[in-house]
C-alpha atoms as a PDB file:
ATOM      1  CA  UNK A   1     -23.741 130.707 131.967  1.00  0.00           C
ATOM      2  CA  UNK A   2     -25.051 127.502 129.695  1.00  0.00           C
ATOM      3  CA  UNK A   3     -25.138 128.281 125.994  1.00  0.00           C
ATOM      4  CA  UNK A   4     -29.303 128.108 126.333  1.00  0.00           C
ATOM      5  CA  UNK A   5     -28.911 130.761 129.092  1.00  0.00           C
ATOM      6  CA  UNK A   6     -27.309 133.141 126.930  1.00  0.00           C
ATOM      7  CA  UNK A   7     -29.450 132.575 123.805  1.00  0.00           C
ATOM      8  CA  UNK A   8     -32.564 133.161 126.098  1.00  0.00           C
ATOM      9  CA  UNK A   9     -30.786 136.260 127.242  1.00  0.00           C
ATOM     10  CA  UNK A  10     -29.736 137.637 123.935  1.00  0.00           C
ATOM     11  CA  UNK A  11     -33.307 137.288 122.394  1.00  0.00           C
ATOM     12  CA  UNK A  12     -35.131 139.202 125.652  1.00  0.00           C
ATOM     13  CA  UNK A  13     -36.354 142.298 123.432  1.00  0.00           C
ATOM     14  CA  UNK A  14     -37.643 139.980 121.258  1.00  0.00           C
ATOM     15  CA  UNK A  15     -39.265 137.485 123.637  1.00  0.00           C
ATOM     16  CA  UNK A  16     -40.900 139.870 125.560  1.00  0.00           C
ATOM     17  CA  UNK A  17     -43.243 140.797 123.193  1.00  0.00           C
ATOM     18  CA  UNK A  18     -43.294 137.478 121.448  1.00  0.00           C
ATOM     19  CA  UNK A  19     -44.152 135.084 124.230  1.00  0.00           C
ATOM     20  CA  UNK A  20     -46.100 137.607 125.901  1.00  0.00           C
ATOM     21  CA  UNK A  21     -48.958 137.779 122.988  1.00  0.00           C
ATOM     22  CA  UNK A  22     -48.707 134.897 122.368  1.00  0.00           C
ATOM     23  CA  UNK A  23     -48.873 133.765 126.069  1.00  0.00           C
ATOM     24  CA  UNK A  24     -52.201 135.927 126.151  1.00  0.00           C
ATOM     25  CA  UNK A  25     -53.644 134.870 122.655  1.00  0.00           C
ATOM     26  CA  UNK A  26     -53.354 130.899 123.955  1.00  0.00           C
ATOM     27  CA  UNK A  27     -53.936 131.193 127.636  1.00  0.00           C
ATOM     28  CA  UNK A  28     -57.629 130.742 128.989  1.00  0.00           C
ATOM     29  CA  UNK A  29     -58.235 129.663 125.178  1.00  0.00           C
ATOM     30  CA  UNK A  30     -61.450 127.222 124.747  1.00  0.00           C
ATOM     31  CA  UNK A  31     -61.359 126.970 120.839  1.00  0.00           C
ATOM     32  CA  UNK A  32     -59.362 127.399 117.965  1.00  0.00           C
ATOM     33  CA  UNK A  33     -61.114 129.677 115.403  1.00  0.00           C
ATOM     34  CA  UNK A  34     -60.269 131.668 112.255  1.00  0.00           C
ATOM     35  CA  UNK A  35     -59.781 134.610 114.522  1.00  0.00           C
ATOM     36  CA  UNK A  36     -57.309 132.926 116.438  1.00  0.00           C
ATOM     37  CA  UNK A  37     -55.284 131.808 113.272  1.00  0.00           C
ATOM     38  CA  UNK A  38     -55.284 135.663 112.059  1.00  0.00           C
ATOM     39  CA  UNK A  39     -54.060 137.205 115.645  1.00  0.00           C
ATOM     40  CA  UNK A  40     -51.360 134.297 115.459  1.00  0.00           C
ATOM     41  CA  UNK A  41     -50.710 135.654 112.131  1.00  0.00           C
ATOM     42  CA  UNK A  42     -50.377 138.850 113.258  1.00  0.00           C
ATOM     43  CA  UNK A  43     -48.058 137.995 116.472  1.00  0.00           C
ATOM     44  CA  UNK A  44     -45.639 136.102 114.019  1.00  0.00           C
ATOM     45  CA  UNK A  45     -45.214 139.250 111.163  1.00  0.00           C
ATOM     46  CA  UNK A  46     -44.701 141.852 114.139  1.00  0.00           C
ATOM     47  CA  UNK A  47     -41.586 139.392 114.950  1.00  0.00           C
ATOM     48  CA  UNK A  48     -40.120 139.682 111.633  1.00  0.00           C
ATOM     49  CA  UNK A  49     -40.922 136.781 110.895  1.00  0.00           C
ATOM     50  CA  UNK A  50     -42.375 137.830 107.336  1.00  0.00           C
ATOM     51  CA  UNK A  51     -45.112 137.833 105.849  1.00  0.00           C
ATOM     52  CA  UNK A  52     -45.293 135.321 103.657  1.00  0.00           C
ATOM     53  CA  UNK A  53     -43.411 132.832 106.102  1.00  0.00           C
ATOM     54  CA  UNK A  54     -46.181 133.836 108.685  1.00  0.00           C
ATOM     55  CA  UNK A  55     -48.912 132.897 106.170  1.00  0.00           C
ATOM     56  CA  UNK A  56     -47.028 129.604 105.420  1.00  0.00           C
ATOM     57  CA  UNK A  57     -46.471 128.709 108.521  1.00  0.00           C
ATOM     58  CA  UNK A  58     -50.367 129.795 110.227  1.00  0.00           C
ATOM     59  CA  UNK A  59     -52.135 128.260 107.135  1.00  0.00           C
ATOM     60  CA  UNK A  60     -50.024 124.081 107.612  1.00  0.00           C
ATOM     61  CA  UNK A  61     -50.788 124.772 111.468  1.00  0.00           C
ATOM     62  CA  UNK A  62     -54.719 125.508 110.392  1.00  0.00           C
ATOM     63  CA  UNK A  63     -54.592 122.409 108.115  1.00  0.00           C
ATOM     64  CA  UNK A  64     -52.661 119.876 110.550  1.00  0.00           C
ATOM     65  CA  UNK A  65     -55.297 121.194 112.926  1.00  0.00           C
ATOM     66  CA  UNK A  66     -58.017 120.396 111.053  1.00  0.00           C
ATOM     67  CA  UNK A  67     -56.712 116.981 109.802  1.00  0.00           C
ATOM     68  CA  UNK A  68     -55.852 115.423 112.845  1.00  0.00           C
ATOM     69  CA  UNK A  69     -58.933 117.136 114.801  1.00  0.00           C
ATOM     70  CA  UNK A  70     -56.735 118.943 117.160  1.00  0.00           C
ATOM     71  CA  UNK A  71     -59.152 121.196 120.323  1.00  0.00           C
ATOM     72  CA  UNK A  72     -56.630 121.429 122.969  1.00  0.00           C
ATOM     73  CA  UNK A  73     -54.884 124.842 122.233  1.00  0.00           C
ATOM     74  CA  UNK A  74     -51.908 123.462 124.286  1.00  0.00           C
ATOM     75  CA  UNK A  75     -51.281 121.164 121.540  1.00  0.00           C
ATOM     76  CA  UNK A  76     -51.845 123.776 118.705  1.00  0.00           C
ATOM     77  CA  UNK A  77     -49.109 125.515 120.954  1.00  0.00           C
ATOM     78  CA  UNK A  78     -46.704 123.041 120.697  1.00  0.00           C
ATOM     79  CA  UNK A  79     -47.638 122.363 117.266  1.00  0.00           C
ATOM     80  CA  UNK A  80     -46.825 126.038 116.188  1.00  0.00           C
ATOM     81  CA  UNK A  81     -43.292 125.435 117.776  1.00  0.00           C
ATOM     82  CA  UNK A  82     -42.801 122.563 116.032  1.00  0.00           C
ATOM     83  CA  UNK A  83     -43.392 124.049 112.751  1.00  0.00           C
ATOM     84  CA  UNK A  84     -41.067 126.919 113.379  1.00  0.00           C
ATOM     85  CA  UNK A  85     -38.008 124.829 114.258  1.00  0.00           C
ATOM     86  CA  UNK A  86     -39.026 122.639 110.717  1.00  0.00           C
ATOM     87  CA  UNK A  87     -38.835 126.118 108.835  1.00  0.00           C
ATOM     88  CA  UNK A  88     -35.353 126.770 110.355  1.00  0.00           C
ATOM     89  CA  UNK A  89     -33.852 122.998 109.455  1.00  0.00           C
ATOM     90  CA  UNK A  90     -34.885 121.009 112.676  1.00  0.00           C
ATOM     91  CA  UNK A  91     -31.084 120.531 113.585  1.00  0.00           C
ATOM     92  CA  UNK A  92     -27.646 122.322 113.574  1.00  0.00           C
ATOM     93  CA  UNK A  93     -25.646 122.904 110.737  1.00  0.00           C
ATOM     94  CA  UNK A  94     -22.114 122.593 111.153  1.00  0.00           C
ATOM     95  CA  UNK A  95     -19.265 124.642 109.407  1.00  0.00           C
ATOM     96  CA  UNK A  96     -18.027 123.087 106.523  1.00  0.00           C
ATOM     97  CA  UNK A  97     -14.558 121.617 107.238  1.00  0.00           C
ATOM     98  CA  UNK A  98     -11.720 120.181 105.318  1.00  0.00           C
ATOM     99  CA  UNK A  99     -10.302 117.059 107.520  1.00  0.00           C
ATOM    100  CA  UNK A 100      -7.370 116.720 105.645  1.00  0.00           C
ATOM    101  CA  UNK A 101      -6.336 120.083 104.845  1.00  0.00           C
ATOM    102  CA  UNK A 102      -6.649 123.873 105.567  1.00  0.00           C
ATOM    103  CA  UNK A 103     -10.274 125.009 105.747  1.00  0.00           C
ATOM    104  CA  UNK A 104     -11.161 128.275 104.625  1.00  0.00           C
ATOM    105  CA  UNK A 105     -13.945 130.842 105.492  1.00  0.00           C
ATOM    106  CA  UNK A 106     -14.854 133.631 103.437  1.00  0.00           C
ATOM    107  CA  UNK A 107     -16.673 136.130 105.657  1.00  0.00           C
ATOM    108  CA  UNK A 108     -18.794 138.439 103.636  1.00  0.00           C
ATOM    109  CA  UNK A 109     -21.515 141.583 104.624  1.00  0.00           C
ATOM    110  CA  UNK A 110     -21.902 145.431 104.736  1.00  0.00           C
ATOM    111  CA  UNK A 111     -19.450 146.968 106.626  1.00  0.00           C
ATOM    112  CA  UNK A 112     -21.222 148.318 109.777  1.00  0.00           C
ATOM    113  CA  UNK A 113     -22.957 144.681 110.204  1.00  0.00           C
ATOM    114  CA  UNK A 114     -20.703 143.560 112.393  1.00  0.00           C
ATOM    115  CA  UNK A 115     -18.280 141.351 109.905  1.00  0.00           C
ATOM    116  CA  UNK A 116     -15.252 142.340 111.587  1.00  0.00           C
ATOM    117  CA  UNK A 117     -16.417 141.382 115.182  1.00  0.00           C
ATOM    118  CA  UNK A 118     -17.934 138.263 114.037  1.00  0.00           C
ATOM    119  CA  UNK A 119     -14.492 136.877 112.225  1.00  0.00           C
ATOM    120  CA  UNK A 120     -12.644 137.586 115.551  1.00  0.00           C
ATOM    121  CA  UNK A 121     -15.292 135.829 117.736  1.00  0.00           C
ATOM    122  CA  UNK A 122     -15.503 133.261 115.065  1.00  0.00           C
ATOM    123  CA  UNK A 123     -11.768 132.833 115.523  1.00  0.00           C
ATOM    124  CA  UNK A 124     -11.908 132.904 119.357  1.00  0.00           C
ATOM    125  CA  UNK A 125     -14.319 129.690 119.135  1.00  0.00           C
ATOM    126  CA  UNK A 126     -12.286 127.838 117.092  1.00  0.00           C
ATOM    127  CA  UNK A 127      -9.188 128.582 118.920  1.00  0.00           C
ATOM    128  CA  UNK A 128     -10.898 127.650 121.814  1.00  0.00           C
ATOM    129  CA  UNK A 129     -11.942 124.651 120.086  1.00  0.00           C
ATOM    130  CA  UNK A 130      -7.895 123.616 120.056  1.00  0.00           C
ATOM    131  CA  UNK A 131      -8.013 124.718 116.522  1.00  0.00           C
ATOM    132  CA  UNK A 132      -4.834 126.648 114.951  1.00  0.00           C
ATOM    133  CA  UNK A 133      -6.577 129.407 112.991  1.00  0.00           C
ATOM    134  CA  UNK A 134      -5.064 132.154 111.104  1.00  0.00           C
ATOM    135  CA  UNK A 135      -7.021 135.726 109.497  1.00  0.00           C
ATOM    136  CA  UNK A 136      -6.630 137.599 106.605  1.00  0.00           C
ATOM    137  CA  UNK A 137      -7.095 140.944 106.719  1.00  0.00           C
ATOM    138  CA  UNK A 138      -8.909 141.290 103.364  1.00  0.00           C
ATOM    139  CA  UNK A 139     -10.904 144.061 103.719  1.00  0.00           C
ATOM    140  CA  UNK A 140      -8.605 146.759 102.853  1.00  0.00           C
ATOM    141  CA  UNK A 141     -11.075 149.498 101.562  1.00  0.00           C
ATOM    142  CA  UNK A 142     -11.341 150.492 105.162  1.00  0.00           C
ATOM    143  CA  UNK A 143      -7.860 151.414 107.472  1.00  0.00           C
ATOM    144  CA  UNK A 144     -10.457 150.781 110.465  1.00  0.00           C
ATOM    145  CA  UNK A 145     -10.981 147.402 109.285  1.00  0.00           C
ATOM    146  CA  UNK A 146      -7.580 146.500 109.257  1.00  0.00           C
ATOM    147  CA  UNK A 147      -7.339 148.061 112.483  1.00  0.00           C
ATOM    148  CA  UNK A 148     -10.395 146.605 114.252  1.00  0.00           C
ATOM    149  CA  UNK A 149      -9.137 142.601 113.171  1.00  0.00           C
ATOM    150  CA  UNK A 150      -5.676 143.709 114.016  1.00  0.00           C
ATOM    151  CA  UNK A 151      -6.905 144.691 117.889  1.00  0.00           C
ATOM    152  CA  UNK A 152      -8.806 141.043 117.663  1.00  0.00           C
ATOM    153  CA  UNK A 153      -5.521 138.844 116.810  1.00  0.00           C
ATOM    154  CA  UNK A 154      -3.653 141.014 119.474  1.00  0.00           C
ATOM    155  CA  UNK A 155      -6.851 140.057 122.100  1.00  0.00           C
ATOM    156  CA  UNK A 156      -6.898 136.159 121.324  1.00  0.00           C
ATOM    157  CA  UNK A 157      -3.690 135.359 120.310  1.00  0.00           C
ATOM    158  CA  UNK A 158      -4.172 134.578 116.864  1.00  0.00           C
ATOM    159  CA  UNK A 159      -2.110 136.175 113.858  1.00  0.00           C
ATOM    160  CA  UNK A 160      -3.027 138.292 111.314  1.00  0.00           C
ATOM    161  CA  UNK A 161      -1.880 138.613 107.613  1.00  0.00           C
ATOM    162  CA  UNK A 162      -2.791 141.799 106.199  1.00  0.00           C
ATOM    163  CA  UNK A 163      -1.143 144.752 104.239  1.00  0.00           C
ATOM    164  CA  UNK A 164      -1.728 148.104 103.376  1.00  0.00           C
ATOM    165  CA  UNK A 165      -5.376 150.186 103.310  1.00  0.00           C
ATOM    166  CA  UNK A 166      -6.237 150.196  99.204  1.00  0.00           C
ATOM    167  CA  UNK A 167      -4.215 147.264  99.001  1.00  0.00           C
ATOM    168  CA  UNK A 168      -5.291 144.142  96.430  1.00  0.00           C
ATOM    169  CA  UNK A 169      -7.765 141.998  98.825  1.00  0.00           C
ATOM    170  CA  UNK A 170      -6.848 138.793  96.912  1.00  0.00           C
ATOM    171  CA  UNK A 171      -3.120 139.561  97.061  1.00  0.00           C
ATOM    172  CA  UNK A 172      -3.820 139.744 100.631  1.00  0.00           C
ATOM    173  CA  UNK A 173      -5.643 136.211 101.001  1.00  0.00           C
ATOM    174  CA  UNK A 174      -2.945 134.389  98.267  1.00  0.00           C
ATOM    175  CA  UNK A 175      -0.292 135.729 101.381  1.00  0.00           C
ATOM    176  CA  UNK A 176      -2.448 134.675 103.812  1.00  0.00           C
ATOM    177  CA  UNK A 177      -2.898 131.087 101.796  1.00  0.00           C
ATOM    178  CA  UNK A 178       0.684 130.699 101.611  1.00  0.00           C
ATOM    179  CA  UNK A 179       0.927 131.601 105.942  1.00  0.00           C
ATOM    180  CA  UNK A 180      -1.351 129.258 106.587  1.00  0.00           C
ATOM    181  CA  UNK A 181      -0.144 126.119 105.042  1.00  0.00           C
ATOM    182  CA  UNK A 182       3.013 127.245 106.372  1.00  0.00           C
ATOM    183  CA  UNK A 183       2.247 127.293 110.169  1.00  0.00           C
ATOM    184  CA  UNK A 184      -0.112 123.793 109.261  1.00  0.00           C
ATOM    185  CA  UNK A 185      -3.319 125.849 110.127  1.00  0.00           C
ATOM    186  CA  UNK A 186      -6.574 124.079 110.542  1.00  0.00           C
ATOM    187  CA  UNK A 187      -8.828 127.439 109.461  1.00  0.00           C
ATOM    188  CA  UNK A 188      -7.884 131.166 107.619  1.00  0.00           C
ATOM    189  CA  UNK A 189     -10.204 132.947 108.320  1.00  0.00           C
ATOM    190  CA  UNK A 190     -11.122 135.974 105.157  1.00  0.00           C
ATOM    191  CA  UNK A 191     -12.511 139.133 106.300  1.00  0.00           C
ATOM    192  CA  UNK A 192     -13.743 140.958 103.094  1.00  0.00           C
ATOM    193  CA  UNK A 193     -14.921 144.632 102.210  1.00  0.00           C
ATOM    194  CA  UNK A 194     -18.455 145.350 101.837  1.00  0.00           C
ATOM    195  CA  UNK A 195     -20.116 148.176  99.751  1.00  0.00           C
ATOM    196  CA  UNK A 196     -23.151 148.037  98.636  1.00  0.00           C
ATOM    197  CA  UNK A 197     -23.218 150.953  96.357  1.00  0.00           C
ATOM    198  CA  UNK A 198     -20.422 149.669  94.127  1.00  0.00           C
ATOM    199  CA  UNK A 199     -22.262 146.833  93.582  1.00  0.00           C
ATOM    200  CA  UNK A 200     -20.284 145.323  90.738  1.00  0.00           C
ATOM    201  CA  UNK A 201     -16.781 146.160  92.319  1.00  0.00           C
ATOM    202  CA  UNK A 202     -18.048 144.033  94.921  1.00  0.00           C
ATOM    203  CA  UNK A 203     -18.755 141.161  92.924  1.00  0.00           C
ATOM    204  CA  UNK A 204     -15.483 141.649  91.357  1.00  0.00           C
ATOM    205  CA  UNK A 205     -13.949 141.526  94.172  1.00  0.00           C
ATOM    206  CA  UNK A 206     -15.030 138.817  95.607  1.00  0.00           C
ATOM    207  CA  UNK A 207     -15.261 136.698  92.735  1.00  0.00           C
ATOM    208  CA  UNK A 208     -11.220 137.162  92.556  1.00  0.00           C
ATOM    209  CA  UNK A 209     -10.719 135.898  96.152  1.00  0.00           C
ATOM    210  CA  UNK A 210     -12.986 133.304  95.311  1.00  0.00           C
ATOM    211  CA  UNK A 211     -10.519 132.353  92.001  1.00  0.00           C
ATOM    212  CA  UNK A 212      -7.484 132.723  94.171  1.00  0.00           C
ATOM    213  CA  UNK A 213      -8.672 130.672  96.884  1.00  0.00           C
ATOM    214  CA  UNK A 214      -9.812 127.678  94.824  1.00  0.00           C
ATOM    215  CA  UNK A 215      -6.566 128.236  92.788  1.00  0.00           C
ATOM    216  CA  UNK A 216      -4.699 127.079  95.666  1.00  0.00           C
ATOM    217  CA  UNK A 217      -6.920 125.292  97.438  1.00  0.00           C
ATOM    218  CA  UNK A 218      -8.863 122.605  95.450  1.00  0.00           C
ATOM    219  CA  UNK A 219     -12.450 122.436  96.478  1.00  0.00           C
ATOM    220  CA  UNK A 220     -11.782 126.079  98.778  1.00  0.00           C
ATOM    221  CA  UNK A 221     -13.577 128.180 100.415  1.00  0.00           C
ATOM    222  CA  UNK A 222     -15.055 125.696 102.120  1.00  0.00           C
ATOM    223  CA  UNK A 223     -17.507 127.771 103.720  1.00  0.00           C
ATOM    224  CA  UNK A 224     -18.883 131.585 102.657  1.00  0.00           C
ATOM    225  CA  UNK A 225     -20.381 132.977 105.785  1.00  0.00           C
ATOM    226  CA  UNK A 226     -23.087 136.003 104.923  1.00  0.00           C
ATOM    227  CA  UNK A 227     -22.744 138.350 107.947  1.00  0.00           C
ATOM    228  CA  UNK A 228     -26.541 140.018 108.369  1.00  0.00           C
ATOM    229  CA  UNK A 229     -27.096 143.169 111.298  1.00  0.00           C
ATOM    230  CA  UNK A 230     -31.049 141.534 112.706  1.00  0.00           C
ATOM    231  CA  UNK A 231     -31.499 144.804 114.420  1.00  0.00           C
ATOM    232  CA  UNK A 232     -31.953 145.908 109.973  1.00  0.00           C
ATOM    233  CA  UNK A 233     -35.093 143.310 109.830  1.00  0.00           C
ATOM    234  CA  UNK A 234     -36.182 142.744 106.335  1.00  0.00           C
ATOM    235  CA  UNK A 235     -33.742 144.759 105.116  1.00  0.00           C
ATOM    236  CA  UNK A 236     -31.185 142.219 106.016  1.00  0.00           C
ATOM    237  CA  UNK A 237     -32.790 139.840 104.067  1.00  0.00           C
ATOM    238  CA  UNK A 238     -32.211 142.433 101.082  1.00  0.00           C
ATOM    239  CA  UNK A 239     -29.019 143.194 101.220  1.00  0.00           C
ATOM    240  CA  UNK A 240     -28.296 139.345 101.651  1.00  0.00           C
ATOM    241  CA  UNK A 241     -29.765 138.962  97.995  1.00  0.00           C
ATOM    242  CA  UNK A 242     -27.201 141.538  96.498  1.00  0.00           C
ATOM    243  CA  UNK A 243     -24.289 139.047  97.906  1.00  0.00           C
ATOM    244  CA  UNK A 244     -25.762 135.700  97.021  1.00  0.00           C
ATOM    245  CA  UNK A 245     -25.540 137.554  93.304  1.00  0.00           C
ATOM    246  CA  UNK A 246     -21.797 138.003  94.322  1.00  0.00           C
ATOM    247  CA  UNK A 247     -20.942 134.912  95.594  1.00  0.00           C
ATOM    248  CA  UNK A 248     -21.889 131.612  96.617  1.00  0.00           C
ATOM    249  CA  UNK A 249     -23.422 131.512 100.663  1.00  0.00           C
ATOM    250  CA  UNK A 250     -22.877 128.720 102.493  1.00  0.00           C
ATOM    251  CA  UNK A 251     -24.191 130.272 105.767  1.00  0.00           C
ATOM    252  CA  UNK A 252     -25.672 132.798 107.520  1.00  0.00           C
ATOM    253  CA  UNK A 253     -24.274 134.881 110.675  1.00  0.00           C
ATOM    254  CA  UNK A 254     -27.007 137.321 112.319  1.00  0.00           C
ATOM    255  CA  UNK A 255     -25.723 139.396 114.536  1.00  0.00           C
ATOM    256  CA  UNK A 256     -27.045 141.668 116.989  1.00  0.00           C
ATOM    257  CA  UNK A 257     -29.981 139.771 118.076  1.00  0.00           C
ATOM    258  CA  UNK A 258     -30.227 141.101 121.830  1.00  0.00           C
ATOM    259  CA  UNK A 259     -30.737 144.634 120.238  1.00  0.00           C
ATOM    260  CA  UNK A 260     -33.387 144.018 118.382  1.00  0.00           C
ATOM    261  CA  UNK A 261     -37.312 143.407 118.929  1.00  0.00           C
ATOM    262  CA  UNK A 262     -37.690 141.350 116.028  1.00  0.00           C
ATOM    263  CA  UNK A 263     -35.444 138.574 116.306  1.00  0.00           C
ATOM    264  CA  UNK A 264     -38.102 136.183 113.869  1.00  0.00           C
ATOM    265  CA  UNK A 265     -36.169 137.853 111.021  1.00  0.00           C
ATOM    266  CA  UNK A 266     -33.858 134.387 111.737  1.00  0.00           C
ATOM    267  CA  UNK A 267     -36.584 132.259 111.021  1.00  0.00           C
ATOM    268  CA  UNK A 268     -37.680 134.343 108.069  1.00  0.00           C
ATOM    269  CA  UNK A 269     -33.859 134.277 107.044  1.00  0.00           C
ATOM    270  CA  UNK A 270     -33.650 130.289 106.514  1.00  0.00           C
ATOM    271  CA  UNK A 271     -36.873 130.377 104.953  1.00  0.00           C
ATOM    272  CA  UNK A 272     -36.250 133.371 102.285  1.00  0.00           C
ATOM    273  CA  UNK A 273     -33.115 132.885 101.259  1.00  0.00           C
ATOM    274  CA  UNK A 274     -32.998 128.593 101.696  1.00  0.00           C
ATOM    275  CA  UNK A 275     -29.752 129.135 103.302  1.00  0.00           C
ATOM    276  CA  UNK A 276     -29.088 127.724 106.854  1.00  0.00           C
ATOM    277  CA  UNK A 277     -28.341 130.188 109.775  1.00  0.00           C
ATOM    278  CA  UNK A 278     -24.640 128.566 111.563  1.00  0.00           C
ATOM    279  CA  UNK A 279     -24.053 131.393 113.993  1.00  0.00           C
ATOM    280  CA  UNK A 280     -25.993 134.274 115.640  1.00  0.00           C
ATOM    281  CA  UNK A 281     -24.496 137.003 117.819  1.00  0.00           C
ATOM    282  CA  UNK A 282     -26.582 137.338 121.136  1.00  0.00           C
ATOM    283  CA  UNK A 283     -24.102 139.977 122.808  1.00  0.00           C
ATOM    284  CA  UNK A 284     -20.580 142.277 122.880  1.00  0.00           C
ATOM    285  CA  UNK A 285     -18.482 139.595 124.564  1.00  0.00           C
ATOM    286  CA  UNK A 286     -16.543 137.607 123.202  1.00  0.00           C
ATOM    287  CA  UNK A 287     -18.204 134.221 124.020  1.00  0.00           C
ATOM    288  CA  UNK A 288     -21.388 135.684 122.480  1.00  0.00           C
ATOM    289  CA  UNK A 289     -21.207 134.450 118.938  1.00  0.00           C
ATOM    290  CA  UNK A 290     -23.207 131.284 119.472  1.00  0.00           C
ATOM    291  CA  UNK A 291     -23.546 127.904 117.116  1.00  0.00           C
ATOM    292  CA  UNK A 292     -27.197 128.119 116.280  1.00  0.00           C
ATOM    293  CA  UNK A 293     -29.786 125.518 117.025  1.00  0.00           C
ATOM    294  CA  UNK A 294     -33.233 125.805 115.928  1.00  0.00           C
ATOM    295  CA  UNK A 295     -34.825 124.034 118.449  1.00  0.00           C
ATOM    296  CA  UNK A 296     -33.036 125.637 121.520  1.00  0.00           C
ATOM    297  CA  UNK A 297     -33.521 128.963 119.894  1.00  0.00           C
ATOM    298  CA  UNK A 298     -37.460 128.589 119.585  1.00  0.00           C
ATOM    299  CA  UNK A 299     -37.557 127.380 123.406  1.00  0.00           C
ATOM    300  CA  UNK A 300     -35.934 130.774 123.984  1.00  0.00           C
ATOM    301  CA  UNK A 301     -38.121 132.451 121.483  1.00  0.00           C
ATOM    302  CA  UNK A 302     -40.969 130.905 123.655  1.00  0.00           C
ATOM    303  CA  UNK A 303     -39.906 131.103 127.308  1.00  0.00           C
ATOM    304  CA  UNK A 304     -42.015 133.526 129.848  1.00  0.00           C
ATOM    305  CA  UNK A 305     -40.014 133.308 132.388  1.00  0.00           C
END
């Protein structure tokens, strides 16, 4: 299956009541009034899109309308699709890499988000990518965490470092540091703990990976991906404002996106937060953690068929 084939697959909650509206707001359509701009409205917020990125979005389409004296609601279709892949970044944003050295990856989220999963999928990619990656197993609050990346170096063939539960996280990553540039690693990958309601031992926390990383590592991590659940909606976008206090984000991961209704919460993502979306998880294999791509994700967003 091609990569657009299992986007378009992943987002099939959300496109079937997406594209269907909007499908029967546009189709038959002789004019484009007021009313048409505030059911449009309407069709974008019920896809967690947001509100105020709905507005944004309805009230440039109304005036690029209006400037360029646009009737053909086919074009004010394409238009609209347009705008939404200009909100998301029009093109792909890579991982940040390090050419001549190791590249890190600080993954960072609530645990339950699907963190854990996403750093061994993460891992898979690159591996597959003939990179030599190595984890760290840096989210020791949780046994199950250890556990859980453990079972995902065992499934791809890629080590972990890790110690005990309760363990120092950033004695964990220094280890994992000094592995890596052992074995001439291209990527470590960090899993980190996540809890919300110790909201300053969190920032602690990750502020002293963050210390021991760029101790080692000039100009490390080179990349901080934000792990978000989409199936959580706005609340995603919440949470992901308690961790940009913690840390720096480079990136966002949103996960879960076939089990969810209201995948727009990506495009509201980008646009809220003004950080760009790298990955999104459109299923439980392991393949399913896909590079994201605004443009091919709107023609999914859109499809009918």
């Amino acid at each position: 299956m091609g990569i657009f084939s299992k986007i378009k697959d992943g987002l099939t909650k959300t496109r079937q009541g997406f594209s269907g509206k909007m499908e029967n707001l546009f189709s038959g359509l002789k004019k484009i009034d007021e009313e048409t701009y505030e059911e449009l409205e309407e069709i974008l917020i019920s896809a967690d899109i947001g509100v105020d990125v709905s507005i944004k979005v309805v009230d440039e389409l109304r005036q690029e309308v209006k400037e360029n004296k646009v009737k053909d609601p086919e074009e004010v279709y394409g238009l609209l699709k347009n705008k939404l892949v200009e909100v998301m970044g029009s093109t792909p944003e890579p991982l940040n890499k390090d050419t001549s050295d190791l590249t890190v990856i600080m993954v960072v989220g609530v645990n339950g988000g699907g963190k854990t999963t996403t750093v061994g999928k993460l891992a898979k990619n690159l591996k597959d990518n003939g990179d030599r990656v190595l984890l760290a197993a840096a989210d020791t609050f949780r046994a199950a965490a250890i556990e859980q990346l453990s079972a995902w170096g065992d499934r791809i063939g890629v080590d972990v470092i890790k110690h005990q539960e309760s363990a120092d996280p950033a004695a964990v990553v220094y280890d994992a540091i000094a592995a890596a540039k052992a074995r001439n690693a291209d990527y470590l990958i960090c899993d980190t703990a996540g809890r919300l309601h110790t909201k300053k031992n969190l920032m602690q926390e990750l502020s002293k990976i963050r210390r021991v990383i760029s101790r080692e590592i000039p100009d490390a991590p080179q990349e901080v991906l934000l792990v978000l659940d989409a199936t959580t909606g706005q609340n995603a976008i919440k949470q992901a404002e308690v961790f940009l206090e913690a840390t720096s984000v480079t990136g966002i991961v949103l996960t879960k996106l076939d089990g969810t209704a209201k995948g727009g919460v990506v495009i509201a993502t980008r646009e809220e937060l003004g950080i760009p979306v790298k990955y999104i998880g459109v299923g439980e294999r392991e393949d399913d953690l896909q590079n994201f791509d605004p443009e091919e994700f709107v023609e999914a967003l859109f499809e009918t068929s």
